[in-house]
N, C-alpha and C. Protein backbone atom coordinates (compact mmCIF):
# COMPACT_ATOMS: atom_id res chain seq x y z
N UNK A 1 58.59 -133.88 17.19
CA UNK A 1 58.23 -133.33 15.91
C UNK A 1 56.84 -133.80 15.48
N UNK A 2 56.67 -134.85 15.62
CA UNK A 2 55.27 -135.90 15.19
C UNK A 2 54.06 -135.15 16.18
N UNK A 3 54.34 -134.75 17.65
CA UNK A 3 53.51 -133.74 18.25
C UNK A 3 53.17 -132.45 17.68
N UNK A 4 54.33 -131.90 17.38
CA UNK A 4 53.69 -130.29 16.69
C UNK A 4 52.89 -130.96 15.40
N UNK A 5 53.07 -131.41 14.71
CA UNK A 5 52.51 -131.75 13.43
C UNK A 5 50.94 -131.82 14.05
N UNK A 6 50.99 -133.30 14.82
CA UNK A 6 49.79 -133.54 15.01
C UNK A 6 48.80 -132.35 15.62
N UNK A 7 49.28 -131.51 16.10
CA UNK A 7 49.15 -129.98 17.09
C UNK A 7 48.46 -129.21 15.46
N UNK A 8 48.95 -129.08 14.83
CA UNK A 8 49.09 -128.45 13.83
C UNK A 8 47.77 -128.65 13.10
N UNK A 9 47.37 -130.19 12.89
CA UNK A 9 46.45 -130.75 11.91
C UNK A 9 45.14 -130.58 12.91
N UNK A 10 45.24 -130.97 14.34
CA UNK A 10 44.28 -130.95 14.81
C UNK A 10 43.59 -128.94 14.61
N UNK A 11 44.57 -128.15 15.34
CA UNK A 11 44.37 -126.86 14.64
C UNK A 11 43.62 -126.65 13.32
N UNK A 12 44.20 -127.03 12.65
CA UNK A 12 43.69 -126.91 11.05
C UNK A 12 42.33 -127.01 10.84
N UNK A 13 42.27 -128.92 11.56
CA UNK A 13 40.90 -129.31 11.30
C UNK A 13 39.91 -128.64 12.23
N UNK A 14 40.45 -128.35 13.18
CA UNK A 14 39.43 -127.19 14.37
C UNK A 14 38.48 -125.92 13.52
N UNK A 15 40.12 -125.56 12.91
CA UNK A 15 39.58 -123.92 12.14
C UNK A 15 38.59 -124.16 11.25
N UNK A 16 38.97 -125.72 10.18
CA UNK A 16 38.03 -126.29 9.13
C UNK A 16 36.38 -126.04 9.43
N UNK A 17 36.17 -127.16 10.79
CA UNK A 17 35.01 -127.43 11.66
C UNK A 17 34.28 -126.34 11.71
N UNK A 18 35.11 -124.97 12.34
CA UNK A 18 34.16 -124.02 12.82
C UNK A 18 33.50 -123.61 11.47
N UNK A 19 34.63 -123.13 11.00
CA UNK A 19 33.92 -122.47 9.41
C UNK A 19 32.93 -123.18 8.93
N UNK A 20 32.91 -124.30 8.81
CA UNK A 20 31.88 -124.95 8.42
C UNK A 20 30.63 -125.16 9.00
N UNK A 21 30.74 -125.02 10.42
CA UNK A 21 29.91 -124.59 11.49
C UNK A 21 29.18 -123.28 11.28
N UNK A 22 29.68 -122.55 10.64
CA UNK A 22 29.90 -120.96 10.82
C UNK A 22 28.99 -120.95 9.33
N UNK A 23 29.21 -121.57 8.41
CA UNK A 23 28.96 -121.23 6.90
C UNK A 23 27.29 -122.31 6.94
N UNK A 24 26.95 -122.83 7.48
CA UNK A 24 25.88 -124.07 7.85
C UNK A 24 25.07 -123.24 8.46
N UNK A 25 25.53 -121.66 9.60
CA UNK A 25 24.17 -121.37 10.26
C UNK A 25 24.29 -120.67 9.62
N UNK A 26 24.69 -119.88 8.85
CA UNK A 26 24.31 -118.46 7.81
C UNK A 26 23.64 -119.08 7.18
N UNK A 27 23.15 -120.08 6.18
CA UNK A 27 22.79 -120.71 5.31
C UNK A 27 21.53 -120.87 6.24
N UNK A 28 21.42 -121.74 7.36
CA UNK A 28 20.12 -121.55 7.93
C UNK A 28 19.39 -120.54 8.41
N UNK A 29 20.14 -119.26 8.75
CA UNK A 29 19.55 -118.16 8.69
C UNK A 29 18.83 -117.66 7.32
N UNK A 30 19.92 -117.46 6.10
CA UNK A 30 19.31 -117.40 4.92
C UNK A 30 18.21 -118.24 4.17
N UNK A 31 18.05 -119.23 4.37
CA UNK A 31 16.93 -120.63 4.37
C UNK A 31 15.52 -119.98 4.70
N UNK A 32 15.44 -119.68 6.18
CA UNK A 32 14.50 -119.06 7.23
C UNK A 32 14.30 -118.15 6.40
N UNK A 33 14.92 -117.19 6.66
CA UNK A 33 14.32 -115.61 6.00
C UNK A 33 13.82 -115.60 4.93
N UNK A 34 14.64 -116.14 3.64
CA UNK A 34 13.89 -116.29 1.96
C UNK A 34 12.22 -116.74 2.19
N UNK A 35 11.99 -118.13 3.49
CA UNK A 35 10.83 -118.80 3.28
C UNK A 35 10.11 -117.73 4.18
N UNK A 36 10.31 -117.43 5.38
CA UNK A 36 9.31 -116.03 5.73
C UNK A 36 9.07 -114.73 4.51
N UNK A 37 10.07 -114.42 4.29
CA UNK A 37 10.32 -113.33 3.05
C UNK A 37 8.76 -113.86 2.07
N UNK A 38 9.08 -115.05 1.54
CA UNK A 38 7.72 -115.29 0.19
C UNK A 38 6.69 -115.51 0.88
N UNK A 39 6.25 -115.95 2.25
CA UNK A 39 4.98 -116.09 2.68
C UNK A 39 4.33 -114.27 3.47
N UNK A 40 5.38 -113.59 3.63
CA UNK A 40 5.09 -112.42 4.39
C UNK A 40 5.05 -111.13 3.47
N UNK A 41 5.29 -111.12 2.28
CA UNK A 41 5.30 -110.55 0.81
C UNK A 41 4.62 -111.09 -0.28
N UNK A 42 3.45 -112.22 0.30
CA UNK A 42 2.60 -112.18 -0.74
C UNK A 42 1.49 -111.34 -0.89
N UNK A 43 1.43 -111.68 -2.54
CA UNK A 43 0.13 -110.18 -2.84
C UNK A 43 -1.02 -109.73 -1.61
N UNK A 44 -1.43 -111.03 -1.06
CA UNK A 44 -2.58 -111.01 -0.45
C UNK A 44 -2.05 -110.37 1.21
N UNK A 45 -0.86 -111.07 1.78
CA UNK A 45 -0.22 -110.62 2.98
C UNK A 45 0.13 -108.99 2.70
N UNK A 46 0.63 -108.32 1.53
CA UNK A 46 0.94 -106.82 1.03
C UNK A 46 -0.55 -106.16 1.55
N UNK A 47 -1.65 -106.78 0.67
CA UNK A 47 -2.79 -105.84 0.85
C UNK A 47 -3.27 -105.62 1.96
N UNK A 48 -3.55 -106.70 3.17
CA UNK A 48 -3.44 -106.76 4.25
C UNK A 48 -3.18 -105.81 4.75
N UNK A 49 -1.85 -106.17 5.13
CA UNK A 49 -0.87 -104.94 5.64
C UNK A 49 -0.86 -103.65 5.36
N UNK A 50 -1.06 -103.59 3.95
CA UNK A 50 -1.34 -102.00 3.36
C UNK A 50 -2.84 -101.22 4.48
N UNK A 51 -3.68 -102.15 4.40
CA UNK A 51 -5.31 -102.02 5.08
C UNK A 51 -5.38 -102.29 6.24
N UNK A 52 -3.99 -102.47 7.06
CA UNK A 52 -3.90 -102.00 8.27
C UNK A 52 -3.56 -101.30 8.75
N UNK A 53 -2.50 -100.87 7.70
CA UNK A 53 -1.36 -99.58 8.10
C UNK A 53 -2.00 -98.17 7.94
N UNK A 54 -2.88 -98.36 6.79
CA UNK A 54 -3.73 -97.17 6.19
C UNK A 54 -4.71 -96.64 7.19
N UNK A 55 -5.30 -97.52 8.43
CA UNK A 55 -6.17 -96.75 9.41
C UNK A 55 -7.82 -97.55 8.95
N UNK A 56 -7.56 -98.76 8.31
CA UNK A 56 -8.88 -99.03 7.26
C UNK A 56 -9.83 -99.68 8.41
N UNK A 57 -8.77 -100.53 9.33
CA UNK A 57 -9.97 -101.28 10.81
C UNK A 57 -9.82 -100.39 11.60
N UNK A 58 -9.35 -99.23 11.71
CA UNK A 58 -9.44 -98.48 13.03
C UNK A 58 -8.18 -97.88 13.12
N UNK A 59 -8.39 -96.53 14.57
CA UNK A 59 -7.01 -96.57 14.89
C UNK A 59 -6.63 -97.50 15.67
N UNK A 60 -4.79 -97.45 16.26
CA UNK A 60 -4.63 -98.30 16.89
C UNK A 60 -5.48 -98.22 18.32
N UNK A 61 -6.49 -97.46 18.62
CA UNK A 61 -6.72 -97.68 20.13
C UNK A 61 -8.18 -98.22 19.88
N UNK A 62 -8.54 -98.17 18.50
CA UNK A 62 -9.90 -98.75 18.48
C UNK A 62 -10.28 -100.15 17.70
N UNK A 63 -8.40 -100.70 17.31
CA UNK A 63 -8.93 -101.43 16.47
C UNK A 63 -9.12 -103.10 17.33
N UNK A 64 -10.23 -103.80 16.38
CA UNK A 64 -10.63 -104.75 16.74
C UNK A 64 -10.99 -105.74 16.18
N UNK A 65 -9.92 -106.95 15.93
CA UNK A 65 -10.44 -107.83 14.58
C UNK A 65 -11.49 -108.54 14.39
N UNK A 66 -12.27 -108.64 16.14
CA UNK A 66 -13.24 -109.17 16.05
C UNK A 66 -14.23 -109.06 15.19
N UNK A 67 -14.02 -107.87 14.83
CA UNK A 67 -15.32 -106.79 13.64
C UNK A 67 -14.99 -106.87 12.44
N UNK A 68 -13.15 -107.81 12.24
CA UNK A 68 -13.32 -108.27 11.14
C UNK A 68 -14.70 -109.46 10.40
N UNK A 69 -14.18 -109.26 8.72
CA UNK A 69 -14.53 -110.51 8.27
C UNK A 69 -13.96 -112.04 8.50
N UNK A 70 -13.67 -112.67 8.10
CA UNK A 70 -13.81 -114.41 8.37
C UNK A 70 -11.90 -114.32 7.97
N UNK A 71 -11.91 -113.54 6.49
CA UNK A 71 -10.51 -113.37 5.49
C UNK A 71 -10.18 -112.85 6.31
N UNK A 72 -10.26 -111.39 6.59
CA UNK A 72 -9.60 -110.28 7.52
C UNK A 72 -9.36 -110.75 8.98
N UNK A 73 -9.56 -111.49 9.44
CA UNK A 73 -9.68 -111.88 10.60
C UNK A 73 -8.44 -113.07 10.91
N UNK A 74 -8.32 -113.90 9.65
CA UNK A 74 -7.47 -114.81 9.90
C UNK A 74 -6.10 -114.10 9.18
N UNK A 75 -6.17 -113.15 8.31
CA UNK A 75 -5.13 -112.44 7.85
C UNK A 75 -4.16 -111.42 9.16
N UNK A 76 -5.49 -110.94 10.16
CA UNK A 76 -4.67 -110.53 10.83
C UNK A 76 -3.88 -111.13 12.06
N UNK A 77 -4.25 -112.38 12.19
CA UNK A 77 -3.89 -113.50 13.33
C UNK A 77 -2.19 -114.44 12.66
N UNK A 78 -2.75 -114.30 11.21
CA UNK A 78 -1.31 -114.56 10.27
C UNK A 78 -0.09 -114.08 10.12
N UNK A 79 -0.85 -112.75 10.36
CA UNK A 79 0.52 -111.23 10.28
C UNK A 79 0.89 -111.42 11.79
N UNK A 80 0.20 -111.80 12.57
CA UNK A 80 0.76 -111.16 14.14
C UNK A 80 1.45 -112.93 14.39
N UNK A 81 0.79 -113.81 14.00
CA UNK A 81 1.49 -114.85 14.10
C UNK A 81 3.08 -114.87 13.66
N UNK A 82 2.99 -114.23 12.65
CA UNK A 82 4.41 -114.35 11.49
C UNK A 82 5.24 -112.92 12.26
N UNK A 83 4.80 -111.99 12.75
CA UNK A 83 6.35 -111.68 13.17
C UNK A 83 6.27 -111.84 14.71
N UNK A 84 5.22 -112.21 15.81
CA UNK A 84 5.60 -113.27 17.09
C UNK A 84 6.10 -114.31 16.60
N UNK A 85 6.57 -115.01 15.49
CA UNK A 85 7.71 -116.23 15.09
C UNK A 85 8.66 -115.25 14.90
N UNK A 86 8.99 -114.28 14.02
CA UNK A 86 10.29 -114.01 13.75
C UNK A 86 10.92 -113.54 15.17
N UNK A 87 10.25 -112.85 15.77
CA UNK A 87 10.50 -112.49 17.29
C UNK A 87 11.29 -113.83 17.98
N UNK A 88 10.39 -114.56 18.01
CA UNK A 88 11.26 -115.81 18.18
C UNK A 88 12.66 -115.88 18.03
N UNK A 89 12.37 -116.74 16.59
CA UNK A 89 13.85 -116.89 15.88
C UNK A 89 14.86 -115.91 16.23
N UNK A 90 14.76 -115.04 16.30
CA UNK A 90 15.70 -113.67 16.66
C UNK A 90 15.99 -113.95 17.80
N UNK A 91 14.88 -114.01 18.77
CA UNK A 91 15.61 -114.63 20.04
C UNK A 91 16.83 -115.63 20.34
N UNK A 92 16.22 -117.00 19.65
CA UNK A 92 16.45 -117.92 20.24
C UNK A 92 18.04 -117.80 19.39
N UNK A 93 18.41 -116.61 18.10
CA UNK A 93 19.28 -117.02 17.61
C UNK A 93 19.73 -117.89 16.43
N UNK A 94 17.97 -118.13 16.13
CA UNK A 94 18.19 -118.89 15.02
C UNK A 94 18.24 -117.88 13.36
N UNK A 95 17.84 -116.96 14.03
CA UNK A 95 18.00 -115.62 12.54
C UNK A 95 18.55 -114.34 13.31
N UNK A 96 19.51 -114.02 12.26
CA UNK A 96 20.40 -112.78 12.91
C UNK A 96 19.36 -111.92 12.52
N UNK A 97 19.23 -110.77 14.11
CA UNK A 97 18.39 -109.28 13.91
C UNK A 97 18.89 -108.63 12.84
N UNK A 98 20.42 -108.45 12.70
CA UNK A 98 20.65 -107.76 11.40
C UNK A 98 20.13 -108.10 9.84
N UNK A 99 19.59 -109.35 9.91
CA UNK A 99 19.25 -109.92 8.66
C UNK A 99 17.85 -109.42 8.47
N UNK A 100 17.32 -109.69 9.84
CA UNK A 100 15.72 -109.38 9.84
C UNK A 100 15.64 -107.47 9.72
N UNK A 101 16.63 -106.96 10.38
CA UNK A 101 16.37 -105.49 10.26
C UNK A 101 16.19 -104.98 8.61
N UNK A 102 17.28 -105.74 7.61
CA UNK A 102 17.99 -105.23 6.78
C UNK A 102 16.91 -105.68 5.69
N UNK A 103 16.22 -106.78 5.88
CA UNK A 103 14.72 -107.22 5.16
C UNK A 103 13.88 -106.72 5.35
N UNK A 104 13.14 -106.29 6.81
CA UNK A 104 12.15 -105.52 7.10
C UNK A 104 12.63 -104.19 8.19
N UNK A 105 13.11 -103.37 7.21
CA UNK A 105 13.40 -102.48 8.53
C UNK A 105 12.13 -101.33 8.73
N UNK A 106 11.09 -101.32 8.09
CA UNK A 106 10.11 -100.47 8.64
C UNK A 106 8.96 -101.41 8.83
N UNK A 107 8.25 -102.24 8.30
CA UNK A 107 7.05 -102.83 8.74
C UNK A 107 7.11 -103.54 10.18
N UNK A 108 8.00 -103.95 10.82
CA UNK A 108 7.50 -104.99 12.17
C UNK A 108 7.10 -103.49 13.25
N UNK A 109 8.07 -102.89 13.56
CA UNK A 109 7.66 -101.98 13.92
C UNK A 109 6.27 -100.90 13.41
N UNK A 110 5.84 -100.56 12.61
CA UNK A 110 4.49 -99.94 11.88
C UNK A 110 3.27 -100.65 12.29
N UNK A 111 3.33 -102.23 12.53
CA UNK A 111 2.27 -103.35 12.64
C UNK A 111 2.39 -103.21 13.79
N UNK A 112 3.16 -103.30 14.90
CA UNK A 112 3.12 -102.81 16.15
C UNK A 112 2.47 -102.21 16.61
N UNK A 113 2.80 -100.59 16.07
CA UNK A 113 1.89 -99.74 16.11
C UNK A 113 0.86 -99.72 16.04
N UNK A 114 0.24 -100.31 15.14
CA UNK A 114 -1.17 -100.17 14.50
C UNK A 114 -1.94 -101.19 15.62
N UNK A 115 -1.03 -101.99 15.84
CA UNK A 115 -2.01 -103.47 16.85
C UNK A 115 -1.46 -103.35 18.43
N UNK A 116 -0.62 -102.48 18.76
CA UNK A 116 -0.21 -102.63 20.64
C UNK A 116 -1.53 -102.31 21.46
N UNK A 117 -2.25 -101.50 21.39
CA UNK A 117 -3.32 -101.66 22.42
C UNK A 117 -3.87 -102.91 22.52
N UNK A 118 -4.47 -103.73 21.27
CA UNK A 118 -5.32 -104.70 21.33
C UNK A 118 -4.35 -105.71 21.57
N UNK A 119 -3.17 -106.04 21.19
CA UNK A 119 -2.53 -106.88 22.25
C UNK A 119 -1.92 -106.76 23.49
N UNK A 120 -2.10 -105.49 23.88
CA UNK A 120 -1.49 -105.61 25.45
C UNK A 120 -3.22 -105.76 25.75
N UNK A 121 -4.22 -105.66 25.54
CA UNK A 121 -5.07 -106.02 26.18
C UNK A 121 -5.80 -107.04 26.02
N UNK A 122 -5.20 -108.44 25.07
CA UNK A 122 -5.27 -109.78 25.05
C UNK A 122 -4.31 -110.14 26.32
N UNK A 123 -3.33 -109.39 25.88
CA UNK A 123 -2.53 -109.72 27.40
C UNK A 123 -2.71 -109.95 28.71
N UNK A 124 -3.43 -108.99 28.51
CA UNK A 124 -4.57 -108.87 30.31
C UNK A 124 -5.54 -109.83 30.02
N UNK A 125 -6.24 -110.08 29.51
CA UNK A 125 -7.17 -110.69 29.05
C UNK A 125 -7.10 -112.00 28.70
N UNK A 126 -6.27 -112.51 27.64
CA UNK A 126 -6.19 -114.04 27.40
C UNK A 126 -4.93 -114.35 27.64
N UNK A 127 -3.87 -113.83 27.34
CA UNK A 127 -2.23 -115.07 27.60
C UNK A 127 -1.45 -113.71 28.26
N UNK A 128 -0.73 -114.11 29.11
CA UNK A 128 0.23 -113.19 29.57
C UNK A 128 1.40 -112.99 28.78
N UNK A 129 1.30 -114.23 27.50
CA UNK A 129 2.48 -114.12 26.78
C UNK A 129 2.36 -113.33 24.89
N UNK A 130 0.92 -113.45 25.26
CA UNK A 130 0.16 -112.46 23.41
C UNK A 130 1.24 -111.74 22.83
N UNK A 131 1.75 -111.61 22.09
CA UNK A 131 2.57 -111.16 21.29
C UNK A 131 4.10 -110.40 21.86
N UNK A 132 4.85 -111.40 23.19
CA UNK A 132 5.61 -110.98 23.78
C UNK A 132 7.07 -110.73 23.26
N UNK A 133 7.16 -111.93 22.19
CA UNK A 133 8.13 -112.08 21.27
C UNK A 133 7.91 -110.64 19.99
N UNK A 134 7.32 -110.40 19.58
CA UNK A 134 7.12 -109.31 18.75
C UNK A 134 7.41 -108.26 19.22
N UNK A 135 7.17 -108.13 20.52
CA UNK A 135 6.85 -106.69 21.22
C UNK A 135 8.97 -106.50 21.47
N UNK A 136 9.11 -107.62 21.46
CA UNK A 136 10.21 -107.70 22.26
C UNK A 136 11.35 -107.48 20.81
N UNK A 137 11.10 -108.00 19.75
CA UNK A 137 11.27 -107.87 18.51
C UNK A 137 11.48 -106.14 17.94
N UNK A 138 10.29 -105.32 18.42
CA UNK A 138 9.96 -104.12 17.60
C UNK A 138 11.26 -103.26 18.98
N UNK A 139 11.56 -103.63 20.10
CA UNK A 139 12.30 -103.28 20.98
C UNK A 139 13.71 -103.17 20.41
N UNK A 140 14.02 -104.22 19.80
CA UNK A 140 15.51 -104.42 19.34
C UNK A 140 15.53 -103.12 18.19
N UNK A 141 14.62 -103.19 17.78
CA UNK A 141 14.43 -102.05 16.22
C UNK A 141 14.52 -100.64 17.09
N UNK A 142 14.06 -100.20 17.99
CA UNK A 142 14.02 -99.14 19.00
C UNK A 142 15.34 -98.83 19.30
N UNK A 143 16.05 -100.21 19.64
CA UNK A 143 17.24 -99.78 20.21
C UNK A 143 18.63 -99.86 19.30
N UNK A 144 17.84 -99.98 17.81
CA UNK A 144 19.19 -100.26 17.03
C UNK A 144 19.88 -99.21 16.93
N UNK A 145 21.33 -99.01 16.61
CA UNK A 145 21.97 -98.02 16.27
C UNK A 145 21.75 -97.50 14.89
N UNK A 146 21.07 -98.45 14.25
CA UNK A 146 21.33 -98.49 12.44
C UNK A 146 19.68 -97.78 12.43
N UNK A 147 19.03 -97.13 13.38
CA UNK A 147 17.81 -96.92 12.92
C UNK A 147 17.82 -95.26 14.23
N UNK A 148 18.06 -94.24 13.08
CA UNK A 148 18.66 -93.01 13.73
C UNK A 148 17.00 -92.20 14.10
N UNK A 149 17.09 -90.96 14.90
CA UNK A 149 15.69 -90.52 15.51
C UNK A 149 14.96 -90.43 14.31
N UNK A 150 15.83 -89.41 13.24
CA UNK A 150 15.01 -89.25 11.65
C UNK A 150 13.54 -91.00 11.31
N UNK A 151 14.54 -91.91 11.62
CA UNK A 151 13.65 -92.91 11.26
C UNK A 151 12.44 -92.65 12.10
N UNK A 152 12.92 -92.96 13.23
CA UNK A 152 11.27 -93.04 14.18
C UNK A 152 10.61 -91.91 13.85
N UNK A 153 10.52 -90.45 13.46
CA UNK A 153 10.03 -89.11 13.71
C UNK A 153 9.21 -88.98 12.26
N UNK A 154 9.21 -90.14 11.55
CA UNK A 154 9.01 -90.30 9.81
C UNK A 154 8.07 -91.73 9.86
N UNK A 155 8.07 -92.53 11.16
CA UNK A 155 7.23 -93.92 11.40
C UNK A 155 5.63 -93.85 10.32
N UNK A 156 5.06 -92.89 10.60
CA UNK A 156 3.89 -93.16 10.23
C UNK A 156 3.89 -92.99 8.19
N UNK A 157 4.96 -92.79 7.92
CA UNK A 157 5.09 -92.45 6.52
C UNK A 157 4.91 -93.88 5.31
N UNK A 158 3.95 -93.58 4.97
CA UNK A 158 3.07 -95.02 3.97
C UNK A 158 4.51 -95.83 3.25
């Protein structure tokens, strides 16, 4: 009798553990995202983005930050920095794609767009790994179920 019991409690405390396990990485997922969320939605990161998306440095086959300014230049190394991290995290599992889809479900993909030539040809050029996590990132968005043809066939829409 003293066996099932003990059978019982260890059970219990198992189920306890996970949940708590379970309720600890949502929380670190949610943690992550809020602090990307306020650094990737500030005024200055918005305008950015707006003045890339708009065609303002180029199209994507001509654009070149080198020809940015000093601001523009590190703004756009910021943006490509910040979702080659979320690319990451998504990977490695440390932020659920559904969280990241459901926060940004049109910009990672749009910035893509606007910047894939000039990083597949850093690629060739300086790291074999230039924005591999992103690329790999805007892939998952490609292949989501939750993102129907209507979405992609509407991509370029401000």
């Amino acid at each position: 009798m003293s066996a099932a019991i003990g059978t019982i409690v260890v059970i219990a405390a198992s189920f306890f553990a996970y949940s708590q396990i379970k309720e600890a990485r949502l929380s670190r997922h949610v943690q992550l995202l809020i602090s990307f969320q306020e650094k990737y939605h500030s005024p200055a990161a918005r305008r950015f983005r707006h003045r890339l998306l708009s065609g303002e440095f180029g199209s994507p086959q001509n654009f070149d930050p080198t020809r940015m300014c000093d601001e523009d230049f590190h703004s756009f190394w910021q943006l490509h920095d910040q979702l080659e991290m979320l690319g990451v995290l998504v990977e490695r599992k440390l932020l659920s794609f559904d969280l990241v889809l459901a926060c940004f479900h049109r910009s990672p993909p749009r910035v893509w767009n606007a910047i894939e030539p000039y990083v597949l040809n850093r690629r060739a050029q300086a790291s074999p790994l230039e924005g591999m996590h992103f690329e790999r990132l805007v892939h998952r968005y490609r292949n989501s179920p939750a993102l129907h043809a209507a979405y992609w066939d509407r991509q370029d829409v401000p």
